[in-house]
C-alpha atoms as a PDB file:
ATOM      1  CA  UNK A   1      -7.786 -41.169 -36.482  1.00  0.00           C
ATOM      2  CA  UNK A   2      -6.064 -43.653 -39.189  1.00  0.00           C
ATOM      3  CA  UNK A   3      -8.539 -44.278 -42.052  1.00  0.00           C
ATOM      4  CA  UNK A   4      -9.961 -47.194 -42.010  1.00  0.00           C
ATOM      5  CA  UNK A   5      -8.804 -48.841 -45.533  1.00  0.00           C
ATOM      6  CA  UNK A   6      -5.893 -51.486 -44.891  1.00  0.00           C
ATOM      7  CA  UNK A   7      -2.978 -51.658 -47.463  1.00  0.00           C
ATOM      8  CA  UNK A   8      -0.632 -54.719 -47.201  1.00  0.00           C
ATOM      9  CA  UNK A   9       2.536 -55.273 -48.726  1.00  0.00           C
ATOM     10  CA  UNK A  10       4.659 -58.381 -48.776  1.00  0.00           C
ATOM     11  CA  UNK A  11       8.478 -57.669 -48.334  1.00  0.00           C
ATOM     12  CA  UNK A  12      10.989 -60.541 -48.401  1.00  0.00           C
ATOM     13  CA  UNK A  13      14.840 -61.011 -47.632  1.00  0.00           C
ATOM     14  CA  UNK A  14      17.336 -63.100 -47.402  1.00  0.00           C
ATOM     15  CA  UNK A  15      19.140 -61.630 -44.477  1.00  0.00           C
ATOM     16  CA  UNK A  16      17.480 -58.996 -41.993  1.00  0.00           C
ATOM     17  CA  UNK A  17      18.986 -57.239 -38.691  1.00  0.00           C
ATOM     18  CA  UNK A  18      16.446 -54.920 -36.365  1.00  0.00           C
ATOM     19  CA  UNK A  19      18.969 -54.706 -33.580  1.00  0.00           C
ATOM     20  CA  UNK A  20      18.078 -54.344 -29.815  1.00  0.00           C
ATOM     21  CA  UNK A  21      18.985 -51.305 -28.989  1.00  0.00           C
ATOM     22  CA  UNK A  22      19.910 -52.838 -25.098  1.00  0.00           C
ATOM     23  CA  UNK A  23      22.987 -54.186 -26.937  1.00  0.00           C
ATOM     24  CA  UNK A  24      25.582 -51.837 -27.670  1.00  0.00           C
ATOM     25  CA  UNK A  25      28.634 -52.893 -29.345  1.00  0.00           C
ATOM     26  CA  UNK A  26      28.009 -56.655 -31.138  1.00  0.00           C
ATOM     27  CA  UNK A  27      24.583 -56.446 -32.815  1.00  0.00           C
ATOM     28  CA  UNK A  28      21.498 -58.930 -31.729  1.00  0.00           C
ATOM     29  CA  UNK A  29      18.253 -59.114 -34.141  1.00  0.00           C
ATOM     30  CA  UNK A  30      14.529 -58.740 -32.464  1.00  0.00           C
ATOM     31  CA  UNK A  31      13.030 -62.322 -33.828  1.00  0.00           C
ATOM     32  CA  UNK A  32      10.052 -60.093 -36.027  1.00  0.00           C
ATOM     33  CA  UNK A  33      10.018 -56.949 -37.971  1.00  0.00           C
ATOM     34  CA  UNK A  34       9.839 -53.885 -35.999  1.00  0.00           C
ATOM     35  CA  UNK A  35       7.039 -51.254 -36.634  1.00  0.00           C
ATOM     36  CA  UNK A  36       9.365 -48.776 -36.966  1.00  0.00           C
ATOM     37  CA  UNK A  37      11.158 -51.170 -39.182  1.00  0.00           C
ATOM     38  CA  UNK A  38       8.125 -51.183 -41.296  1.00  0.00           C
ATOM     39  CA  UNK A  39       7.107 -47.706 -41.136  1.00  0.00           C
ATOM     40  CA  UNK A  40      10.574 -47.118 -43.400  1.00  0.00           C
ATOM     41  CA  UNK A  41      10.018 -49.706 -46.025  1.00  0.00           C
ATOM     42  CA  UNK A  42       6.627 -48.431 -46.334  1.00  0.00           C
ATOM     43  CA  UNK A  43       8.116 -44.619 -46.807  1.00  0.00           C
ATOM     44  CA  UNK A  44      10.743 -45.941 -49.453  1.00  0.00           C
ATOM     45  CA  UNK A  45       7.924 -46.804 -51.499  1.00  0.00           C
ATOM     46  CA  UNK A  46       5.620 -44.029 -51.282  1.00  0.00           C
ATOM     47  CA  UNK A  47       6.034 -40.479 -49.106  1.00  0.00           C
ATOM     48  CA  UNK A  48       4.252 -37.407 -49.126  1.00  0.00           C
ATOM     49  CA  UNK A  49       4.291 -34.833 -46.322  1.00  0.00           C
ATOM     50  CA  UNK A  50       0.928 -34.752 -45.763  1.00  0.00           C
ATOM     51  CA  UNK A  51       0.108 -38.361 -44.277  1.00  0.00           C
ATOM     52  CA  UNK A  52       1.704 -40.404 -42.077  1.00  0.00           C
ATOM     53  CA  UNK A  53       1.741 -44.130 -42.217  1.00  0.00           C
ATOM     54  CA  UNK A  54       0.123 -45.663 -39.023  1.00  0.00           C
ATOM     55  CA  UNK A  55       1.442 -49.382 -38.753  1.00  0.00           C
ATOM     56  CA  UNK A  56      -1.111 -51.958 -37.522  1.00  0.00           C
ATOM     57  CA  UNK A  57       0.117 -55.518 -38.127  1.00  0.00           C
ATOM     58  CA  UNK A  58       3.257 -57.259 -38.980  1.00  0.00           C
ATOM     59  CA  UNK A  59       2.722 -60.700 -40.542  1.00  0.00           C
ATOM     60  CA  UNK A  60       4.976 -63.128 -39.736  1.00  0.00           C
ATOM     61  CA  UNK A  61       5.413 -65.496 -42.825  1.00  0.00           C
ATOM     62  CA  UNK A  62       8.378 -67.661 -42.528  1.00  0.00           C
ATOM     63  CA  UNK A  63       9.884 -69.233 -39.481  1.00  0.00           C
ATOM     64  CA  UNK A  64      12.135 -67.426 -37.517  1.00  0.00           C
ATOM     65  CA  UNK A  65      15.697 -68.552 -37.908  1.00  0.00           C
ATOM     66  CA  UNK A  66      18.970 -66.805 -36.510  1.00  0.00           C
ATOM     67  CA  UNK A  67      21.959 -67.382 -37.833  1.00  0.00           C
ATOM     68  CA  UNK A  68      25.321 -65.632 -36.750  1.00  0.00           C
ATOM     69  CA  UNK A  69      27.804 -63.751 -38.767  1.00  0.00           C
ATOM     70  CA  UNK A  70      31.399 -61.443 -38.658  1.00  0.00           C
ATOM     71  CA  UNK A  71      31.391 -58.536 -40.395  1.00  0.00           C
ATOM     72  CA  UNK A  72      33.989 -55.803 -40.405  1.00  0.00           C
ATOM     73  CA  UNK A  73      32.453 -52.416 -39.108  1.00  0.00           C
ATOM     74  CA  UNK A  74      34.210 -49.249 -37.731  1.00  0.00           C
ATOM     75  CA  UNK A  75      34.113 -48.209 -34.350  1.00  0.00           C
ATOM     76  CA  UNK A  76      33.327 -44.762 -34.650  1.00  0.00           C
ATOM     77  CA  UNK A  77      31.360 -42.066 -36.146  1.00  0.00           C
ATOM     78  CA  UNK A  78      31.697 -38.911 -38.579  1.00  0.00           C
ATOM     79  CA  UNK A  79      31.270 -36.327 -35.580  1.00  0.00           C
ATOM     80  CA  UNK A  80      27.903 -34.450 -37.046  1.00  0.00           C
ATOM     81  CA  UNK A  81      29.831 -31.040 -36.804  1.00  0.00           C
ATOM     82  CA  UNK A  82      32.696 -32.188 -38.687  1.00  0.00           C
ATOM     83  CA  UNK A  83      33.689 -32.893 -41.856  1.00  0.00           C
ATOM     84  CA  UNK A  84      36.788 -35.113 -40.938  1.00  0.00           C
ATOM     85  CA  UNK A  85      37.308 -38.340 -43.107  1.00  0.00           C
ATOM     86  CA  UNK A  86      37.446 -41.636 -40.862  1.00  0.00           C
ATOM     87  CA  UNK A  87      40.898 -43.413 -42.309  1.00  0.00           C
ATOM     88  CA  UNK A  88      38.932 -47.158 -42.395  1.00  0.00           C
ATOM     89  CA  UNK A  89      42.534 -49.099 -41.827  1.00  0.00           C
ATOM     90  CA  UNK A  90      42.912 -47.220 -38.265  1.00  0.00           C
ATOM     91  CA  UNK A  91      39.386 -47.835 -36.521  1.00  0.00           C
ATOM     92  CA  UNK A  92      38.236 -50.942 -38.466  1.00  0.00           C
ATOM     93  CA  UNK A  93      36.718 -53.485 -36.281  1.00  0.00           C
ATOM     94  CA  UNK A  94      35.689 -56.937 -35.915  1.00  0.00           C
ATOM     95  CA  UNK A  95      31.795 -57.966 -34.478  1.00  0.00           C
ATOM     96  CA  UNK A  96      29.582 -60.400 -34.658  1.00  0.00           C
ATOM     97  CA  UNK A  97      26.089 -60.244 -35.217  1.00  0.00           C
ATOM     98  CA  UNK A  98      23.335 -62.405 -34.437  1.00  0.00           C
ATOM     99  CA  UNK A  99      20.987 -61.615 -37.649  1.00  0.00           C
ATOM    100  CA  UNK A 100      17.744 -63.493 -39.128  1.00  0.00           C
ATOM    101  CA  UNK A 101      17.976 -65.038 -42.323  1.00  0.00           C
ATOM    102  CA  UNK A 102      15.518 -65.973 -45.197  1.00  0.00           C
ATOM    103  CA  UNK A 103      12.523 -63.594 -43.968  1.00  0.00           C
ATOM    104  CA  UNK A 104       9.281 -62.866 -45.252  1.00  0.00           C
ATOM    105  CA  UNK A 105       6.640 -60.362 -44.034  1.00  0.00           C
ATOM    106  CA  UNK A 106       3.301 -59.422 -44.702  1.00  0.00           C
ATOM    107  CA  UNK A 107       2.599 -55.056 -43.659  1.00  0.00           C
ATOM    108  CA  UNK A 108      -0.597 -54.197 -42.885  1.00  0.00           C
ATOM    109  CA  UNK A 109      -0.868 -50.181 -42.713  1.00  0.00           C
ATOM    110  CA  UNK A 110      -3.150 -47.462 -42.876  1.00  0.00           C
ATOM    111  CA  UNK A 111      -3.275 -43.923 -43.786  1.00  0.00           C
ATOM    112  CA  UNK A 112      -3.262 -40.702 -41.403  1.00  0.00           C
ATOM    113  CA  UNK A 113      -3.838 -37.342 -42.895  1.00  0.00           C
ATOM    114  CA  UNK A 114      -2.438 -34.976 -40.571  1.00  0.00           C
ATOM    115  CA  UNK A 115      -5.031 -32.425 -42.276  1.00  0.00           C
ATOM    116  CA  UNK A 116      -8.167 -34.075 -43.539  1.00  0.00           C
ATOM    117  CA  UNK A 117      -8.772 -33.053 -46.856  1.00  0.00           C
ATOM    118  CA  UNK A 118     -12.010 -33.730 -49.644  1.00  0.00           C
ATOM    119  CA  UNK A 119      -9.735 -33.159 -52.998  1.00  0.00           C
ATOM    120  CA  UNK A 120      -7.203 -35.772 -51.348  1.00  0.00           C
ATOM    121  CA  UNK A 121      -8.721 -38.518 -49.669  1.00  0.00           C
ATOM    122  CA  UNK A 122      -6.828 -41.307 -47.694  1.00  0.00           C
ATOM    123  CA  UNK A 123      -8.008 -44.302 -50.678  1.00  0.00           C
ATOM    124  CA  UNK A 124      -5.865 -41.418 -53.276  1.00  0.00           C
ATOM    125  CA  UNK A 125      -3.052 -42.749 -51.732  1.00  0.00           C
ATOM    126  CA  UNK A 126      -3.899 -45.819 -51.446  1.00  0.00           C
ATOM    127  CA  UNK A 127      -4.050 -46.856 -54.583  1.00  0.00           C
ATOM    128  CA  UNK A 128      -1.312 -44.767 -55.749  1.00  0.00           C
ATOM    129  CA  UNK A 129       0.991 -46.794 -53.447  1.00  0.00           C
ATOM    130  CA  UNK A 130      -0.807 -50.307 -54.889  1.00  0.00           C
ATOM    131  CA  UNK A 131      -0.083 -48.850 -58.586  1.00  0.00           C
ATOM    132  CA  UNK A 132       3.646 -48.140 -57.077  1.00  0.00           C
ATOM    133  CA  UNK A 133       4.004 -51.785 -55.095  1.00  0.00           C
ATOM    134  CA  UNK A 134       3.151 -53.544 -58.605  1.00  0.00           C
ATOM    135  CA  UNK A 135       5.233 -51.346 -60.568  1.00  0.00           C
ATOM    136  CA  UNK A 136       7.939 -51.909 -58.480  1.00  0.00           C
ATOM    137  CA  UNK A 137       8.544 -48.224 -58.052  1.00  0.00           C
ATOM    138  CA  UNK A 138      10.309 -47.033 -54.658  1.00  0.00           C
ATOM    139  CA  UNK A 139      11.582 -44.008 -53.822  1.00  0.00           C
ATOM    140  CA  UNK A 140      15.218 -45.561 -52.495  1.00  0.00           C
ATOM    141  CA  UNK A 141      16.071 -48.867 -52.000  1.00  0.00           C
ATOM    142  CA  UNK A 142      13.994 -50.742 -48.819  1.00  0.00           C
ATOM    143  CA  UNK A 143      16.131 -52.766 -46.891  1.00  0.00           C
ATOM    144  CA  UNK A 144      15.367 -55.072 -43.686  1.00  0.00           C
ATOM    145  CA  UNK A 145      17.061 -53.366 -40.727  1.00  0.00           C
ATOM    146  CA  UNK A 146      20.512 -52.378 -42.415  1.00  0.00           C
ATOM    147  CA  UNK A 147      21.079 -51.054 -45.748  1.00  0.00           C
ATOM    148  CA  UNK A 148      23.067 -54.174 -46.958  1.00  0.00           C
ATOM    149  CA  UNK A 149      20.401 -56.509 -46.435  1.00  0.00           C
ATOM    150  CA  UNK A 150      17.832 -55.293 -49.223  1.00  0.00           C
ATOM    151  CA  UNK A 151      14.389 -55.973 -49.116  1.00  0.00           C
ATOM    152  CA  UNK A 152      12.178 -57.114 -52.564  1.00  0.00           C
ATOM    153  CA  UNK A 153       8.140 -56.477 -52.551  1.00  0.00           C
ATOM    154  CA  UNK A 154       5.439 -57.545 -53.936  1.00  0.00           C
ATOM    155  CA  UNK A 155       1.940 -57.289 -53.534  1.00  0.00           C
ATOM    156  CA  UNK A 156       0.064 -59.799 -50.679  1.00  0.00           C
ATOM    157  CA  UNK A 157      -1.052 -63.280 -51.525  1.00  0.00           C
ATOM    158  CA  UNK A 158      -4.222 -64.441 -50.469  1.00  0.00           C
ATOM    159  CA  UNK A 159      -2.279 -67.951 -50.273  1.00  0.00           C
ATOM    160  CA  UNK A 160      -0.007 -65.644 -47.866  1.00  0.00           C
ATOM    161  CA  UNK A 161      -0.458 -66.888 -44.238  1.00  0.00           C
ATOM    162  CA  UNK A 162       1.130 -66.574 -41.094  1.00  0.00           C
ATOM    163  CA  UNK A 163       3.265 -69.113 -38.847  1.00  0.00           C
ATOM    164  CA  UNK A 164       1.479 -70.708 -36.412  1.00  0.00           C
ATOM    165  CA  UNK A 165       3.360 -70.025 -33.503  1.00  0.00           C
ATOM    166  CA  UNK A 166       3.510 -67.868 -30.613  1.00  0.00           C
ATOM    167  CA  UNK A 167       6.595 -65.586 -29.363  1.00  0.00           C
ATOM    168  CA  UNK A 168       6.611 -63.703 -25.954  1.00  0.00           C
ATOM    169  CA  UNK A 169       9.187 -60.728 -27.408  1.00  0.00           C
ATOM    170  CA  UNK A 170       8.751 -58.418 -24.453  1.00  0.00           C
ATOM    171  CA  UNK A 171      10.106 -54.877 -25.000  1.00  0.00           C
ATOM    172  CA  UNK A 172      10.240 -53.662 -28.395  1.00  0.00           C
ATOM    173  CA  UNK A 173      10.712 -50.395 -30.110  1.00  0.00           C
ATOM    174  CA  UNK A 174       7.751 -49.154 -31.475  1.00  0.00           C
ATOM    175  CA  UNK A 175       9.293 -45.944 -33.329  1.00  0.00           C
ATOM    176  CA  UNK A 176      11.015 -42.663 -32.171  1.00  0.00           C
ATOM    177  CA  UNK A 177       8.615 -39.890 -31.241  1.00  0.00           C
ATOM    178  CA  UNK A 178       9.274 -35.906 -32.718  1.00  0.00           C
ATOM    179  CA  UNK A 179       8.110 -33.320 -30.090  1.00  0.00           C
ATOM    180  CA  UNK A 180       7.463 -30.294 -31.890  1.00  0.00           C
ATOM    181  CA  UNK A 181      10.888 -28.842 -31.565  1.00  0.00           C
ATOM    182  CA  UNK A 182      12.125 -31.573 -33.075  1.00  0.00           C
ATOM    183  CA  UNK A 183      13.431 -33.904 -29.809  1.00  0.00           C
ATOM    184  CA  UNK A 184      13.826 -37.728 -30.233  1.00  0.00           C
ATOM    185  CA  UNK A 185      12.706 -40.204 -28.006  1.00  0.00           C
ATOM    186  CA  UNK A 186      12.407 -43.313 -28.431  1.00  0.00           C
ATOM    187  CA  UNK A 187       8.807 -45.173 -27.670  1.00  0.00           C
ATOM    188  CA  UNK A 188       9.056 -48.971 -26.446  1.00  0.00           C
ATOM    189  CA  UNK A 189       5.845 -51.661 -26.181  1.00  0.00           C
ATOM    190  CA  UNK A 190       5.187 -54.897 -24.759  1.00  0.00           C
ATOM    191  CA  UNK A 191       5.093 -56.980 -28.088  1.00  0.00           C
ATOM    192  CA  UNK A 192       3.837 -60.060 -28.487  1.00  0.00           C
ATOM    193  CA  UNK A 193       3.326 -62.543 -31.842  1.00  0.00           C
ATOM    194  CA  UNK A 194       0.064 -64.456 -31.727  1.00  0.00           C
ATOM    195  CA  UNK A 195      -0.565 -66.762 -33.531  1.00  0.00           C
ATOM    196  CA  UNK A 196       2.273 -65.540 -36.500  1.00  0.00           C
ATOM    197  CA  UNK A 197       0.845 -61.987 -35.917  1.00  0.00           C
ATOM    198  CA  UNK A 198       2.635 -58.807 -34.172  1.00  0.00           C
ATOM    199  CA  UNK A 199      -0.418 -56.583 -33.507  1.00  0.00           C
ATOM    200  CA  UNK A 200       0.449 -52.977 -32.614  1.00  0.00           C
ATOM    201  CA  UNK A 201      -2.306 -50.720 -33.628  1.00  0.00           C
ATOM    202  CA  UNK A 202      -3.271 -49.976 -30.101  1.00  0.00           C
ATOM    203  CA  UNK A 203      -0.210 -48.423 -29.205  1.00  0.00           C
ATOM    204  CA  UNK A 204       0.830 -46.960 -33.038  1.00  0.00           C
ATOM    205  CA  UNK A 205      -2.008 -44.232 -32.069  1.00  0.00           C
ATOM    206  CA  UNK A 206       0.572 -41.899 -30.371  1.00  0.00           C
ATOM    207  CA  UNK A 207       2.885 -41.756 -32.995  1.00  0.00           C
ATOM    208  CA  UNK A 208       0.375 -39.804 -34.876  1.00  0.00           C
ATOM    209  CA  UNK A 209       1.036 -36.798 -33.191  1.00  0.00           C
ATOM    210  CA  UNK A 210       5.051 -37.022 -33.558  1.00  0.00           C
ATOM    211  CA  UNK A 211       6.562 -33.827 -35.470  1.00  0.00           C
ATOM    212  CA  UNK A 212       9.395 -34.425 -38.011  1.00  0.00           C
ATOM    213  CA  UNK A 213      11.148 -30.806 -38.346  1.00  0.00           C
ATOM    214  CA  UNK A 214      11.545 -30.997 -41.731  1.00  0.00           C
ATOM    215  CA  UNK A 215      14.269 -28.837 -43.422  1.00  0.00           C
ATOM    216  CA  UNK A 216      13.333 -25.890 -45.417  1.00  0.00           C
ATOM    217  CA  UNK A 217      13.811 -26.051 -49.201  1.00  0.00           C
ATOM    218  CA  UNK A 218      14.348 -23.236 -51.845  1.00  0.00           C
ATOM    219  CA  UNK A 219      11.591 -22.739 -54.410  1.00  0.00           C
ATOM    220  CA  UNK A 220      14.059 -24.502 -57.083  1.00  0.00           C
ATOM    221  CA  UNK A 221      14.594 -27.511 -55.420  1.00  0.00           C
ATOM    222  CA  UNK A 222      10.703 -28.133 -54.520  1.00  0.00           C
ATOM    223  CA  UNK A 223       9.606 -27.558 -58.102  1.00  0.00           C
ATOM    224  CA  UNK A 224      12.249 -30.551 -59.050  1.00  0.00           C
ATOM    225  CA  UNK A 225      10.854 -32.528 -56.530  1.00  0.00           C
ATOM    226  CA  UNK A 226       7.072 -31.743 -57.627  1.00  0.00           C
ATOM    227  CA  UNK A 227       8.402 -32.234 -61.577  1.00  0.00           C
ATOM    228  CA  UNK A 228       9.792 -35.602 -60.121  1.00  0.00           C
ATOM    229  CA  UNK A 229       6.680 -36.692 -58.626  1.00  0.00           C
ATOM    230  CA  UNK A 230       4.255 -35.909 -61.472  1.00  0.00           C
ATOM    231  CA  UNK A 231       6.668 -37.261 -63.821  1.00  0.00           C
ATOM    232  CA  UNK A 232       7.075 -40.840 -62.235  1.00  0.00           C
ATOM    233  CA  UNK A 233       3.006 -41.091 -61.429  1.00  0.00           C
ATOM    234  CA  UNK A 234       2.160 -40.643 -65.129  1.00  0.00           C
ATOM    235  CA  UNK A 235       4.532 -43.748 -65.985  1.00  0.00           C
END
């Protein structure tokens, strides 16, 4: 079980894209922040293999607005088994995307230790991420959906308060589930904003069980990371 201390965060943007996945070649933004969405932003500012972030509300700050641009992509990818340059002037392409613009959110989240532990508690990382969130200290860049369109945060305002409106969004992906050899799949709910709020905490629980097969490192690298770590926390 998640613990039961809340952490919110408030991320804003002036552009942000969570695309439908049931659209495949012009993209089409979901009208609110996806969990999995917000699982990532939350993991660009603080990540340690031992927890998992379990995502229970989405606040929903500003009213939503679309608003419809062209931007030049390329319409295909770096086969994964291959490492054969794409020439950009033969398979550029032309698509329009239906994105939001001038967003703000409000994350509520919890931690889940995958082992429970008494020399690390859940509230240890807690309030490291707090001491990270009004630092300003991230691990990479956030962003809202695609990496152009960068996200700033901040910590939560109690003057912070949701719209007032409700949104029927039907189908929406929650996050993509690890078996333990590693499989995706993807993991779809019926989401619904009430009342400015996209609750998901009922269905988040499953997620706690997903496996990322993480890649194993060589002693060398892990005491840079480690050296990294301790080095930024005593800032």
């Amino acid at each position: 079980m998640p613990d039961k201390h809340v952490v919110k965060v408030k991320v804003t943007g002036d552009f942000a894209c969570f695309t439908r996945p049931e659209l495949k070649v012009e993209r089409m933004s979901y009208p609110c922040m996806t969990p999995s969405a917000a699982r990532g932003i939350l993991e660009a500012i603080l990540w340690k293999p031992e927890f998992k972030w379990f995502i229970r509300r989405i606040q929903v700050l500003n009213p939503v607005k679309f608003f419809s641009i062209k931007r030049n992509e390329i319409n295909k990818r770096i086969p994964s088994k291959s490492f054969s340059p794409i020439i950009i002037e033969n398979s550029r392409a032309q698509r329009n995307s239906l994105i939001l613009r001038d967003v703000a959110y409000i994350i509520e989240a919890s931690v889940h230790l995958d082992t429970p532990s008494q020399t690390n508690p859940p509230v240890k990382y807690i309030e490291m991420f707090k001491r990270r969130v009004k630092k300003g200290q991230c691990w990479r860049c956030p962003y809202l959906g695609c990496r152009e369109f960068y996200a700033d945060f901040m910590s939560a305002s109690d003057n912070d308060k949701p719209i007032n409106e409700d949104m029927p969004i039907g189908g929406m992906l929650l996050d993509i589930y690890y078996d333990k050899n590693g499989n995706p799949t993807p993991v779809f709910f019926n989401a619904v904003i009430r009342k400015g709020i996209l609750s998901c905490e009922n269905d988040y629980e499953q997620m706690m069980s997903s496996s990322h097969i993480s890649q194993k490192l060589d002693t060398i690298t892990m005491t840079r990371i480690h050296s990294l770590t301790d080095k930024e926390e005593s800032l």
